[in-house]
N, C-alpha and C. Protein backbone atom coordinates (compact mmCIF):
# COMPACT_ATOMS: atom_id res chain seq x y z
N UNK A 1 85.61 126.89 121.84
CA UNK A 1 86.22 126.72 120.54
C UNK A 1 85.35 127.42 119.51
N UNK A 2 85.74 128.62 119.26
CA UNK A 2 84.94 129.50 118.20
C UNK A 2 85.36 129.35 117.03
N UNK A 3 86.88 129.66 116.46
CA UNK A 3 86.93 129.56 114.93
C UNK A 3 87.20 128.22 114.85
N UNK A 4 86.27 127.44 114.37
CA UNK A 4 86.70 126.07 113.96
C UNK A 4 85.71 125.90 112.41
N UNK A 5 86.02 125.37 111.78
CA UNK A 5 85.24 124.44 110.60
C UNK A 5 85.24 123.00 110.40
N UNK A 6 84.69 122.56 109.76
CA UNK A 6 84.48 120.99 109.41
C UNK A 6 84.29 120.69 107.90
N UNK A 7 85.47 119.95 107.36
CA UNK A 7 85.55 120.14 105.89
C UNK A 7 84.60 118.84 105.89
N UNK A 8 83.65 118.70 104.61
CA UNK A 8 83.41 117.03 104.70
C UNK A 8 83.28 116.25 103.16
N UNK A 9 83.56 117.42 102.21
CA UNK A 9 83.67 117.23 100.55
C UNK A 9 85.16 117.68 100.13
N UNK A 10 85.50 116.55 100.00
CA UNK A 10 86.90 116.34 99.66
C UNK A 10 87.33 116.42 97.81
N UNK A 11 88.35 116.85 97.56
CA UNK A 11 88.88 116.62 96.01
C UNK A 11 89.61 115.08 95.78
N UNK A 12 88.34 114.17 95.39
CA UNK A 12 89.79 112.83 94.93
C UNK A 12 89.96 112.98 93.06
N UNK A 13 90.97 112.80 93.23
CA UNK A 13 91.52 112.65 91.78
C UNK A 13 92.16 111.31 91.77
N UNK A 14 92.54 110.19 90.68
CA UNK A 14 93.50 109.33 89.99
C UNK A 14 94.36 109.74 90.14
N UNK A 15 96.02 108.73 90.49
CA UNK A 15 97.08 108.83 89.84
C UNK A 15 97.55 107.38 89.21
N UNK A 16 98.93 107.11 89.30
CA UNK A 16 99.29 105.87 88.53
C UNK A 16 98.83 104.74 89.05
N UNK A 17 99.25 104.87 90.60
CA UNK A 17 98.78 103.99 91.50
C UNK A 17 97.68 103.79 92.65
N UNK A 18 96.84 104.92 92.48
CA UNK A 18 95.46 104.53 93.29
C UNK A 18 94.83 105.83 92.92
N UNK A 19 94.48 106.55 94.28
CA UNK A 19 93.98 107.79 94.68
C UNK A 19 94.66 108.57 95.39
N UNK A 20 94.21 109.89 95.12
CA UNK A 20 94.64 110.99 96.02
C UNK A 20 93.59 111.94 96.17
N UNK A 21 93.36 111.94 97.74
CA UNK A 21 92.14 113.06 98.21
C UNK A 21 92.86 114.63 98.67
N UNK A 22 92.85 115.15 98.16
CA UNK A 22 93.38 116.53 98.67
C UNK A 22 92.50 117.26 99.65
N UNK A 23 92.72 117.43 101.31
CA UNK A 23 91.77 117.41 102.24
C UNK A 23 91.69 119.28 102.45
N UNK A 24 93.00 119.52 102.05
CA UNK A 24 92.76 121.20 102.38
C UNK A 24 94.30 121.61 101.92
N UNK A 25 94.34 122.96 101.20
CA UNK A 25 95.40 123.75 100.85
C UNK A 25 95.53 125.01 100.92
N UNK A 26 96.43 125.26 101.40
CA UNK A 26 97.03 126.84 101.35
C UNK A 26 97.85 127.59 100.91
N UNK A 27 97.54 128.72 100.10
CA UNK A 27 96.20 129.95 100.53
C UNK A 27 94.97 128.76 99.97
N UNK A 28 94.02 129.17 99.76
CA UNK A 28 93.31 128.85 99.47
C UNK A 28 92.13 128.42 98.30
N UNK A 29 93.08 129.78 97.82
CA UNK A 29 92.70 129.67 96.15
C UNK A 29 94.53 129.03 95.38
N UNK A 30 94.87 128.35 95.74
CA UNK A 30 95.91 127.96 95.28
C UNK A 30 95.66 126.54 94.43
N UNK A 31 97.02 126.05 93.61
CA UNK A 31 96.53 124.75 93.47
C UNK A 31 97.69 123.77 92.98
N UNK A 32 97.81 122.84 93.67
CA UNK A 32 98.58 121.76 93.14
C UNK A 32 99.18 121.60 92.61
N UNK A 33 98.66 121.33 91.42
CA UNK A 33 99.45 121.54 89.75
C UNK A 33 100.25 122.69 89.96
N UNK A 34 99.89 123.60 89.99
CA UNK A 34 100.67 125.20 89.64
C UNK A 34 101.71 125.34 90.75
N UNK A 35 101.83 124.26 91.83
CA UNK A 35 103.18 124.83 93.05
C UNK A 35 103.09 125.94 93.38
N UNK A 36 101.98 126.65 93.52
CA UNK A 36 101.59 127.94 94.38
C UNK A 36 101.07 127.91 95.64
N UNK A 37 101.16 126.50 96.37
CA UNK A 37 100.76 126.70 97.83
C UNK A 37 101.89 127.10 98.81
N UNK A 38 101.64 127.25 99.96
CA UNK A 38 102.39 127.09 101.04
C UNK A 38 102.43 125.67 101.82
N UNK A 39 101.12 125.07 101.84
CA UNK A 39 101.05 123.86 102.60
C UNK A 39 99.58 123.30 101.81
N UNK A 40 99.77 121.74 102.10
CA UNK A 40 98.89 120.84 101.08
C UNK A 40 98.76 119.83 102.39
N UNK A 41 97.56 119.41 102.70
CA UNK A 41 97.39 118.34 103.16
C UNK A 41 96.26 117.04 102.33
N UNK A 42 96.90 115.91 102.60
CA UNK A 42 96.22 114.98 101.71
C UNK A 42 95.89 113.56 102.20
N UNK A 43 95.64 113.14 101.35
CA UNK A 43 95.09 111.37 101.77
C UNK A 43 95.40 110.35 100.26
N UNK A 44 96.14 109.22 100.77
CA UNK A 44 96.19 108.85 99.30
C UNK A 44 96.39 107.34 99.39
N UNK A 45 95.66 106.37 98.68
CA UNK A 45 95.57 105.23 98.73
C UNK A 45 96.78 104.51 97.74
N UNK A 46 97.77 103.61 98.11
CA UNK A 46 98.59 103.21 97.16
C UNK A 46 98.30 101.86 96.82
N UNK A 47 97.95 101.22 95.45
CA UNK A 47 97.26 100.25 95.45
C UNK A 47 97.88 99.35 94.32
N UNK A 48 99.65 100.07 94.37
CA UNK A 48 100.33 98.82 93.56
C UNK A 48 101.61 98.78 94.27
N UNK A 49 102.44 97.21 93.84
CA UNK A 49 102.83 97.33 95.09
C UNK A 49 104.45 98.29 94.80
N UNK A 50 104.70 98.95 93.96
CA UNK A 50 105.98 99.27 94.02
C UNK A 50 105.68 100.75 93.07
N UNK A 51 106.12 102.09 93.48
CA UNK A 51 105.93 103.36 92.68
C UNK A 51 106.81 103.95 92.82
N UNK A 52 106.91 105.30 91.90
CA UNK A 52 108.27 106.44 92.17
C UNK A 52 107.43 107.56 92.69
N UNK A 53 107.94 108.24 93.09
CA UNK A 53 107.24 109.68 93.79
C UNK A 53 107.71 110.39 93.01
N UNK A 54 106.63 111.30 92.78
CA UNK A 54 106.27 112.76 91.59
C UNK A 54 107.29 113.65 92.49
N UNK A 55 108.58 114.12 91.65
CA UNK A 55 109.68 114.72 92.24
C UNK A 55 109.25 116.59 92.61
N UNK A 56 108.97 116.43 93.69
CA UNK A 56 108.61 118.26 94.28
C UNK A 56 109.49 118.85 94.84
N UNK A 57 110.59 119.54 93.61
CA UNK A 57 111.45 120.19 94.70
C UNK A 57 111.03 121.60 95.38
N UNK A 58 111.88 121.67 96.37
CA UNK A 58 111.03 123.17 96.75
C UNK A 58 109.97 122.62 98.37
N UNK A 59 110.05 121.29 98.00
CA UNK A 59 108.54 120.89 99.31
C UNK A 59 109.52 119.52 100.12
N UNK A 60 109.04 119.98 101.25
CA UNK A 60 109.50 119.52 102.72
C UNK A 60 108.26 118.51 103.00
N UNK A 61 108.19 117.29 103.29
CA UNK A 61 106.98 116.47 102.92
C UNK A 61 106.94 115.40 104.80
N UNK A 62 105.95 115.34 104.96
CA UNK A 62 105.97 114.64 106.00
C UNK A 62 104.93 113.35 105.62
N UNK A 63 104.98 111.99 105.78
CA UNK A 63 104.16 110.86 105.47
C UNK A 63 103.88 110.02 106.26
N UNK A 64 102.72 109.48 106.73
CA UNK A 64 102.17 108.77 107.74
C UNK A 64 101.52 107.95 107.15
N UNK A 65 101.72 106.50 107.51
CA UNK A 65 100.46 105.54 106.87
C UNK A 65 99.60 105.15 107.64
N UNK A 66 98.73 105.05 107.29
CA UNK A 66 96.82 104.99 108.62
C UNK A 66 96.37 103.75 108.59
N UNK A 67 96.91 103.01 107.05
CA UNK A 67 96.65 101.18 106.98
C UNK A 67 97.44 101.01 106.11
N UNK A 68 97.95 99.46 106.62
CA UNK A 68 98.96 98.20 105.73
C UNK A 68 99.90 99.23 105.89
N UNK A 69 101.35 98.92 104.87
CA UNK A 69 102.57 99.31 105.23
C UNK A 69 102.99 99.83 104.10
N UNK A 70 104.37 100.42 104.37
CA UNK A 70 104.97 101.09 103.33
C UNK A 70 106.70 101.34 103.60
N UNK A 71 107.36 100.65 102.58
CA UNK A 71 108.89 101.11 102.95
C UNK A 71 109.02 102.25 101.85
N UNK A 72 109.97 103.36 102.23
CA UNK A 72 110.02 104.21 101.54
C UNK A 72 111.48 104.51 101.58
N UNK A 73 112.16 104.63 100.72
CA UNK A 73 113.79 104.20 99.85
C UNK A 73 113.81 105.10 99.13
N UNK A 74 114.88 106.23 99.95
CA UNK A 74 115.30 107.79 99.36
C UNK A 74 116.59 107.31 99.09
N UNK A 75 117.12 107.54 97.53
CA UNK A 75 117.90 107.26 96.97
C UNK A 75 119.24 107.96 97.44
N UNK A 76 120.34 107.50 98.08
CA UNK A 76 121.69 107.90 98.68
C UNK A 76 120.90 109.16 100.01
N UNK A 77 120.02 108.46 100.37
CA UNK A 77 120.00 109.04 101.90
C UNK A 77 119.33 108.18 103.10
N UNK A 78 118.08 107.53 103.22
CA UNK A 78 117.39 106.88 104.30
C UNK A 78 116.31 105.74 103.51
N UNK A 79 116.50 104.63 104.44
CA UNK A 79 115.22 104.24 103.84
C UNK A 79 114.65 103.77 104.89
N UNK A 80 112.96 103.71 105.14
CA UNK A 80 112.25 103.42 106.33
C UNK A 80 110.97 102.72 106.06
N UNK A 81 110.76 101.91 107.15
CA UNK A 81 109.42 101.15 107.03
C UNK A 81 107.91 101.46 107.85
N UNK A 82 107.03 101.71 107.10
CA UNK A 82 106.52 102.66 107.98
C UNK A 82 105.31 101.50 108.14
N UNK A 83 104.78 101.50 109.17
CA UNK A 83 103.61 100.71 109.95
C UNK A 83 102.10 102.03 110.11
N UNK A 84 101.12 101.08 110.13
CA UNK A 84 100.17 102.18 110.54
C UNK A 84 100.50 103.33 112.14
N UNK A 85 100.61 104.87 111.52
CA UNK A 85 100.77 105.59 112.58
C UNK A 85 102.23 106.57 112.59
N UNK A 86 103.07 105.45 112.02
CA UNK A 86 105.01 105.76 111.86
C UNK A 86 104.52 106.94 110.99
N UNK A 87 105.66 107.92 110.58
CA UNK A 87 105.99 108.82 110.25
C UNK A 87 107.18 108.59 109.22
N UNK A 88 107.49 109.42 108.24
CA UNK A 88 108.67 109.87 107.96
C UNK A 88 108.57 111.44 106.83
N UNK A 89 109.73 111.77 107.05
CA UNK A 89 110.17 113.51 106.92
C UNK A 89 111.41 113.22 105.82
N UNK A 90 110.80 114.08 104.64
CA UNK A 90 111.63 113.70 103.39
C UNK A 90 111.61 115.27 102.50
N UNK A 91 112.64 115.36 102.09
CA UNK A 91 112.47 116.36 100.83
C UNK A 91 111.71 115.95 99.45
N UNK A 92 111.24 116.92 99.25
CA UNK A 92 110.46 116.77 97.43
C UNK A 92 111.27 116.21 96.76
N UNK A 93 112.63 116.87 96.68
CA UNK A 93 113.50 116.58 95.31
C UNK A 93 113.80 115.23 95.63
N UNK A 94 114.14 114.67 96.79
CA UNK A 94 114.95 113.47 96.55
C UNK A 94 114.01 112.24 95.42
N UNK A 95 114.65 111.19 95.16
CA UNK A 95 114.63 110.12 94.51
C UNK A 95 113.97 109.27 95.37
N UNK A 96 112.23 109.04 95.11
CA UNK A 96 112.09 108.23 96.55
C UNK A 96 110.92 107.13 95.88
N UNK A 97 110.71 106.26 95.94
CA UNK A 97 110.75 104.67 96.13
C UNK A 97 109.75 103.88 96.77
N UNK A 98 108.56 103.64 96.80
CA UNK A 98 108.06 103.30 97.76
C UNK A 98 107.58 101.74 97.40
N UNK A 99 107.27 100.71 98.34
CA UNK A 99 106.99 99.26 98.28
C UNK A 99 106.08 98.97 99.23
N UNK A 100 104.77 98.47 98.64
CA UNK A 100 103.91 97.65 99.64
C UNK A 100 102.61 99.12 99.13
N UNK A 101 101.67 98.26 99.64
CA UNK A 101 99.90 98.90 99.48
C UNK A 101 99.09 99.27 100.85
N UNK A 102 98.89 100.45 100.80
CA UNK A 102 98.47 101.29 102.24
C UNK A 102 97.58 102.33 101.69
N UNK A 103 97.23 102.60 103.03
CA UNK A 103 96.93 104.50 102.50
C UNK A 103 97.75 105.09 103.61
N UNK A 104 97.83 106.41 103.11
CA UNK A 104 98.96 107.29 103.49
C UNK A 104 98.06 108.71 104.19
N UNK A 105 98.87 109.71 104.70
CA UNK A 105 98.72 110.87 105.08
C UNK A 105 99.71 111.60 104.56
N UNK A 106 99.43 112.65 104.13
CA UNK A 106 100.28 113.42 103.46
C UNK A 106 100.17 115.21 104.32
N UNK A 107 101.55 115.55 104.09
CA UNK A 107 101.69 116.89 104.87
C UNK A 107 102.81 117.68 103.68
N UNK A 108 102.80 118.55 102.88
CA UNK A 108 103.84 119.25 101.98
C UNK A 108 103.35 120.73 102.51
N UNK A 109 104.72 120.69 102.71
CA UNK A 109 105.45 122.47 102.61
C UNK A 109 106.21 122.86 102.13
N UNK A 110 105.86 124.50 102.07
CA UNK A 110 106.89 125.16 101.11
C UNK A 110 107.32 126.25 101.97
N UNK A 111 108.40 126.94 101.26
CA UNK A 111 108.17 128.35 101.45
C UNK A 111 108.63 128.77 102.54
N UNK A 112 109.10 127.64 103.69
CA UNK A 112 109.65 127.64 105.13
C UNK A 112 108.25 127.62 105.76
N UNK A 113 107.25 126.72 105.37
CA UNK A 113 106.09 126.65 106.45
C UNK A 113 106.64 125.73 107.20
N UNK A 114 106.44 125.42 107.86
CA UNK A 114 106.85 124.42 109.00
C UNK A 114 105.95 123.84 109.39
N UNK A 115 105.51 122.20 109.82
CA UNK A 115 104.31 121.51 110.50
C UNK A 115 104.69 120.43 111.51
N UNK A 116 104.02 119.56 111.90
CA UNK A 116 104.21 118.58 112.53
C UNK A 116 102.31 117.86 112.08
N UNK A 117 103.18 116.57 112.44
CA UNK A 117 101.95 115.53 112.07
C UNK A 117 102.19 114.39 113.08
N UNK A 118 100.52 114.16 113.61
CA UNK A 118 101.11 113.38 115.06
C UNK A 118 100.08 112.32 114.10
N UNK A 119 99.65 110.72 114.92
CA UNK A 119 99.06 110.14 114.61
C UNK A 119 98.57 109.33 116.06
N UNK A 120 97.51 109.07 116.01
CA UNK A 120 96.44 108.10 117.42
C UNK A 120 95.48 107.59 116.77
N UNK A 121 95.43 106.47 117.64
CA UNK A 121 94.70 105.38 117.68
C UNK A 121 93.85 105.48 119.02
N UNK A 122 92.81 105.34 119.52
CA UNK A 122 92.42 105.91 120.80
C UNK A 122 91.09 104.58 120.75
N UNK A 123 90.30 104.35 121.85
CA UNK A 123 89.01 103.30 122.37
C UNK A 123 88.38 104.30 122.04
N UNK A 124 87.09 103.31 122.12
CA UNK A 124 85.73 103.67 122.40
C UNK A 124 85.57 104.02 123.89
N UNK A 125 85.36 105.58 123.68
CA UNK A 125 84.63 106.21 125.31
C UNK A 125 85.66 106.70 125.98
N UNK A 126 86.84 106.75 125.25
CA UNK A 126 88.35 107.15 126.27
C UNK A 126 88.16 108.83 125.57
N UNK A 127 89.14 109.61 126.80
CA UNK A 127 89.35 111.35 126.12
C UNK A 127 91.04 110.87 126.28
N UNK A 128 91.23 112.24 125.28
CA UNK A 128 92.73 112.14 125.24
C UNK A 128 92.63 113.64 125.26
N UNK A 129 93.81 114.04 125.57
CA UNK A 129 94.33 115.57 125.71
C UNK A 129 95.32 116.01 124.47
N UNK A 130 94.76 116.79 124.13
CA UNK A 130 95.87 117.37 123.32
C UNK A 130 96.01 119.01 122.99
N UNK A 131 97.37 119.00 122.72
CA UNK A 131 98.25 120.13 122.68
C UNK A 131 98.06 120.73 121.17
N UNK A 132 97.17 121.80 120.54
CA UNK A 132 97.18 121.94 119.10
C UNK A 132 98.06 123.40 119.03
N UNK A 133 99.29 123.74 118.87
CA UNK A 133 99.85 124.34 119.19
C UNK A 133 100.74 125.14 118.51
N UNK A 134 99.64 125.10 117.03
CA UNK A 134 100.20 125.67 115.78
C UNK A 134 99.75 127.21 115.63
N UNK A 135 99.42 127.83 114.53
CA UNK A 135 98.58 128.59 114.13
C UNK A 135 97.40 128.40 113.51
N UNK A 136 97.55 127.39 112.69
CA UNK A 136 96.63 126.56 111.91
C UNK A 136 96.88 125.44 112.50
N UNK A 137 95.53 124.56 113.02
CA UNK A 137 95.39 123.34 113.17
C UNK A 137 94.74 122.22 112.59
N UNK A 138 94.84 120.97 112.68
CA UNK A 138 93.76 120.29 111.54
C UNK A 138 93.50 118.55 112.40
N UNK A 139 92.48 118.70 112.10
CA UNK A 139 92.24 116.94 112.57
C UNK A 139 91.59 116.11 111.63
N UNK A 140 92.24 115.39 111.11
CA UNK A 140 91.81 114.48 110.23
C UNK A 140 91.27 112.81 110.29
N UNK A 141 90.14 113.17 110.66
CA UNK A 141 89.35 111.97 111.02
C UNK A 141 89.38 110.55 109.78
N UNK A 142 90.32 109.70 110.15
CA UNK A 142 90.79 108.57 109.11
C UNK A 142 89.63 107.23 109.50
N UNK A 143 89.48 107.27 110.21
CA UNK A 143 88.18 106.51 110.96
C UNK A 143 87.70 106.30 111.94
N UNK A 144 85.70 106.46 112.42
CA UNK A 144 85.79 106.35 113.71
C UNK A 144 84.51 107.50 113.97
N UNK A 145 84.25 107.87 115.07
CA UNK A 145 83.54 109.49 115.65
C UNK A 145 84.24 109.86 116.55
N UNK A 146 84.89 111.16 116.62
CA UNK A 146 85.05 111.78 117.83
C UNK A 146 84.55 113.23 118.16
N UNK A 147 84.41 113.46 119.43
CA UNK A 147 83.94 114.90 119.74
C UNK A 147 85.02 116.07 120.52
N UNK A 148 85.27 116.93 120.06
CA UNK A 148 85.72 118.31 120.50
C UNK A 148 84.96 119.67 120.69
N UNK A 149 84.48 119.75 121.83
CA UNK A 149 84.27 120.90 122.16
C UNK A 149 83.05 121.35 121.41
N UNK A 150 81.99 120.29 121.51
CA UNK A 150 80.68 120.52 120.63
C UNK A 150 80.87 120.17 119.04
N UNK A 151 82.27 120.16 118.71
CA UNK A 151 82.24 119.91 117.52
C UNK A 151 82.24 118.55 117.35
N UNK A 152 81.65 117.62 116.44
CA UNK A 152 81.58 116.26 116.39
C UNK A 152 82.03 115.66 115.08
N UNK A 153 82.76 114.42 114.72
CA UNK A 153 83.63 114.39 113.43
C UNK A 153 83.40 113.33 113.17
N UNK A 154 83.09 112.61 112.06
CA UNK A 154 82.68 111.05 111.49
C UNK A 154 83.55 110.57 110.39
N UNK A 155 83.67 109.65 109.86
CA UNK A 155 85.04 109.58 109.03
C UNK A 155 85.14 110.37 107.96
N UNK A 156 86.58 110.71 107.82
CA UNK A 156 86.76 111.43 106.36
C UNK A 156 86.56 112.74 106.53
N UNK A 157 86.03 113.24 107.75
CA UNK A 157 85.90 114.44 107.91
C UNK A 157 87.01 115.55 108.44
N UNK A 158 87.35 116.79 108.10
CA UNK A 158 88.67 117.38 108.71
C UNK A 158 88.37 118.33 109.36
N UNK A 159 88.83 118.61 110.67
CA UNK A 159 88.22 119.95 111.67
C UNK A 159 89.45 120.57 111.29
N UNK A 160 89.18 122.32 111.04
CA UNK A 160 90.13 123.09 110.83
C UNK A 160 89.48 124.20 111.87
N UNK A 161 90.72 124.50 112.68
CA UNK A 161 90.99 125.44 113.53
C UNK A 161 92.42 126.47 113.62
N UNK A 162 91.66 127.94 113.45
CA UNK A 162 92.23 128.38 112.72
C UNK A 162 93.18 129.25 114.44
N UNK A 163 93.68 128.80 115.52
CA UNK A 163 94.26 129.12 116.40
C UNK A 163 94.84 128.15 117.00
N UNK A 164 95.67 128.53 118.21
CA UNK A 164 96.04 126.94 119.06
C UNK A 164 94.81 127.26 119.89
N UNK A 165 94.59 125.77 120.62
CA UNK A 165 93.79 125.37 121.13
C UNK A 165 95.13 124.22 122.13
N UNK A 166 94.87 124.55 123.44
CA UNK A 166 95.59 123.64 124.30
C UNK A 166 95.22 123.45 125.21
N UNK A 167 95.99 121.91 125.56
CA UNK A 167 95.27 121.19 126.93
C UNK A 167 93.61 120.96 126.79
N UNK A 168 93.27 120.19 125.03
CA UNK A 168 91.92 120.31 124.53
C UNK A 168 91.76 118.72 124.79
N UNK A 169 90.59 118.95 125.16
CA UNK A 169 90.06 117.44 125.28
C UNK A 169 89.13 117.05 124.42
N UNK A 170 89.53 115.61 123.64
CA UNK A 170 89.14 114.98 122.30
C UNK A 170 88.31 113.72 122.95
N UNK A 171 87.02 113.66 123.10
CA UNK A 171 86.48 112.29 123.19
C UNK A 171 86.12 111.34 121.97
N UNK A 172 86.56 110.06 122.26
CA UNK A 172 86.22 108.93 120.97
C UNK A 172 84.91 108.71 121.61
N UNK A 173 83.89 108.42 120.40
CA UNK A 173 82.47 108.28 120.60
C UNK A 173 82.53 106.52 120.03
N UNK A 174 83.54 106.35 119.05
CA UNK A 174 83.71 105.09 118.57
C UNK A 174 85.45 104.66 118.46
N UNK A 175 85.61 103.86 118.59
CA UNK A 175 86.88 103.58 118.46
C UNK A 175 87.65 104.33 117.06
N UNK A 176 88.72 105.26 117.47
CA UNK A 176 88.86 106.68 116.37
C UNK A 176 90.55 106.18 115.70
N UNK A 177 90.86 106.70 114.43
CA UNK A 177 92.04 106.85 114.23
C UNK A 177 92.07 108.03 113.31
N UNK A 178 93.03 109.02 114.10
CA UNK A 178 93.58 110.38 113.47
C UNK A 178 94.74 110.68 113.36
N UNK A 179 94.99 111.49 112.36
CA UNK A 179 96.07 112.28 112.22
C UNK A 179 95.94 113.60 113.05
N UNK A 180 96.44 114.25 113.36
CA UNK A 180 96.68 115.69 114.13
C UNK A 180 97.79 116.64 113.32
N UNK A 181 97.62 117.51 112.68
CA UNK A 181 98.58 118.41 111.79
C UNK A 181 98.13 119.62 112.54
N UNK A 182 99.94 120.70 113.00
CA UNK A 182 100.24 121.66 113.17
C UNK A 182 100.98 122.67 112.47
N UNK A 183 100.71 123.63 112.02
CA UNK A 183 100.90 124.33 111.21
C UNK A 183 101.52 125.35 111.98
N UNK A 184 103.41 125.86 111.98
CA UNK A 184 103.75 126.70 113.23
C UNK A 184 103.89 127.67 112.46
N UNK A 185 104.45 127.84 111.27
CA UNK A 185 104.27 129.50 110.45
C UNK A 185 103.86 129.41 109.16
């Protein structure tokens, strides 16, 4: 595993209802505010119990919660309850709703990037295999140590690998919980 990095200084900023850590964006000199990325990955603590979501049209959004829960109520389309690990896949523009206090994982695209966002829970001392099978890959260490391929990750930390990498073996050094984001164009 040659091109890899390890982010470990994160951007948190305030919003209405907690925090938001912005873990990595692309390009790179892009930014948030200005809707000039292609893809945004994030972390964000919700710490009241009922909010509206900042309307992004234009962005294809994927959301995972890592602790406590979250129902999320898209106005005249789906509404879902998400548990630590669940998923759900929403447009920017819609009207969306959320209830209950967690922290979240965040995945936004634009532009026709396309991703996937897996989530595990894994022991202490177990390997798991995995398939990173993007162009851009990312592991986002939510809590825990694990090791890849010499590379070693402690919480809060994000391994970015900038190829697929498959049939890779991930050892937990401590009982781990991650997100896994694939980035296919």
């Amino acid at each position: 595993m040659n091109n890899y990095q390890i982010k470990k200084d994160h951007l948190t900023s305030t919003w209405s209802g907690g925090t938001t850590t912005e873990l990595y964006i692309y390009p790179e000199n892009s930014n948030y505010k200005n809707g000039d990325f292609l893809f945004r990955i994030s972390s964000a603590t919700v710490e009241i119990e009922e909010s509206a979501f900042t309307p992004l049209p234009g962005v294809e959004r994927i959301l995972m919660v890592l602790d406590g829960q979250m129902k999320l109520e898209h106005e005249n389309q789906h509404t879902k309850v998400l548990k630590p690990l669940d998923t759900d896949q929403f447009q920017g523009e819609w009207t969306t709703l959320s209830k209950g206090k967690c922290t979240d994982f965040n995945l936004m695209c634009k532009s026709g990037t396309k991703g996937k966002v897996r989530g595990y829970n894994v022991s202490e001392n177990t390997e798991t295999k995995l398939d990173m099978d993007g162009k851009m890959n990312f592991i986002f260490l939510y809590k825990g140590s694990i090791e890849m391929n010499g590379a070693r990750l402690c919480d809060g930390d994000l391994l970015i690998l900038e190829a697929p990498y498959l049939n890779t073996t991930l050892k937990a050094i401590q009982k781990s919980k991650f997100a896994m984001v694939n980035i296919a164009e």
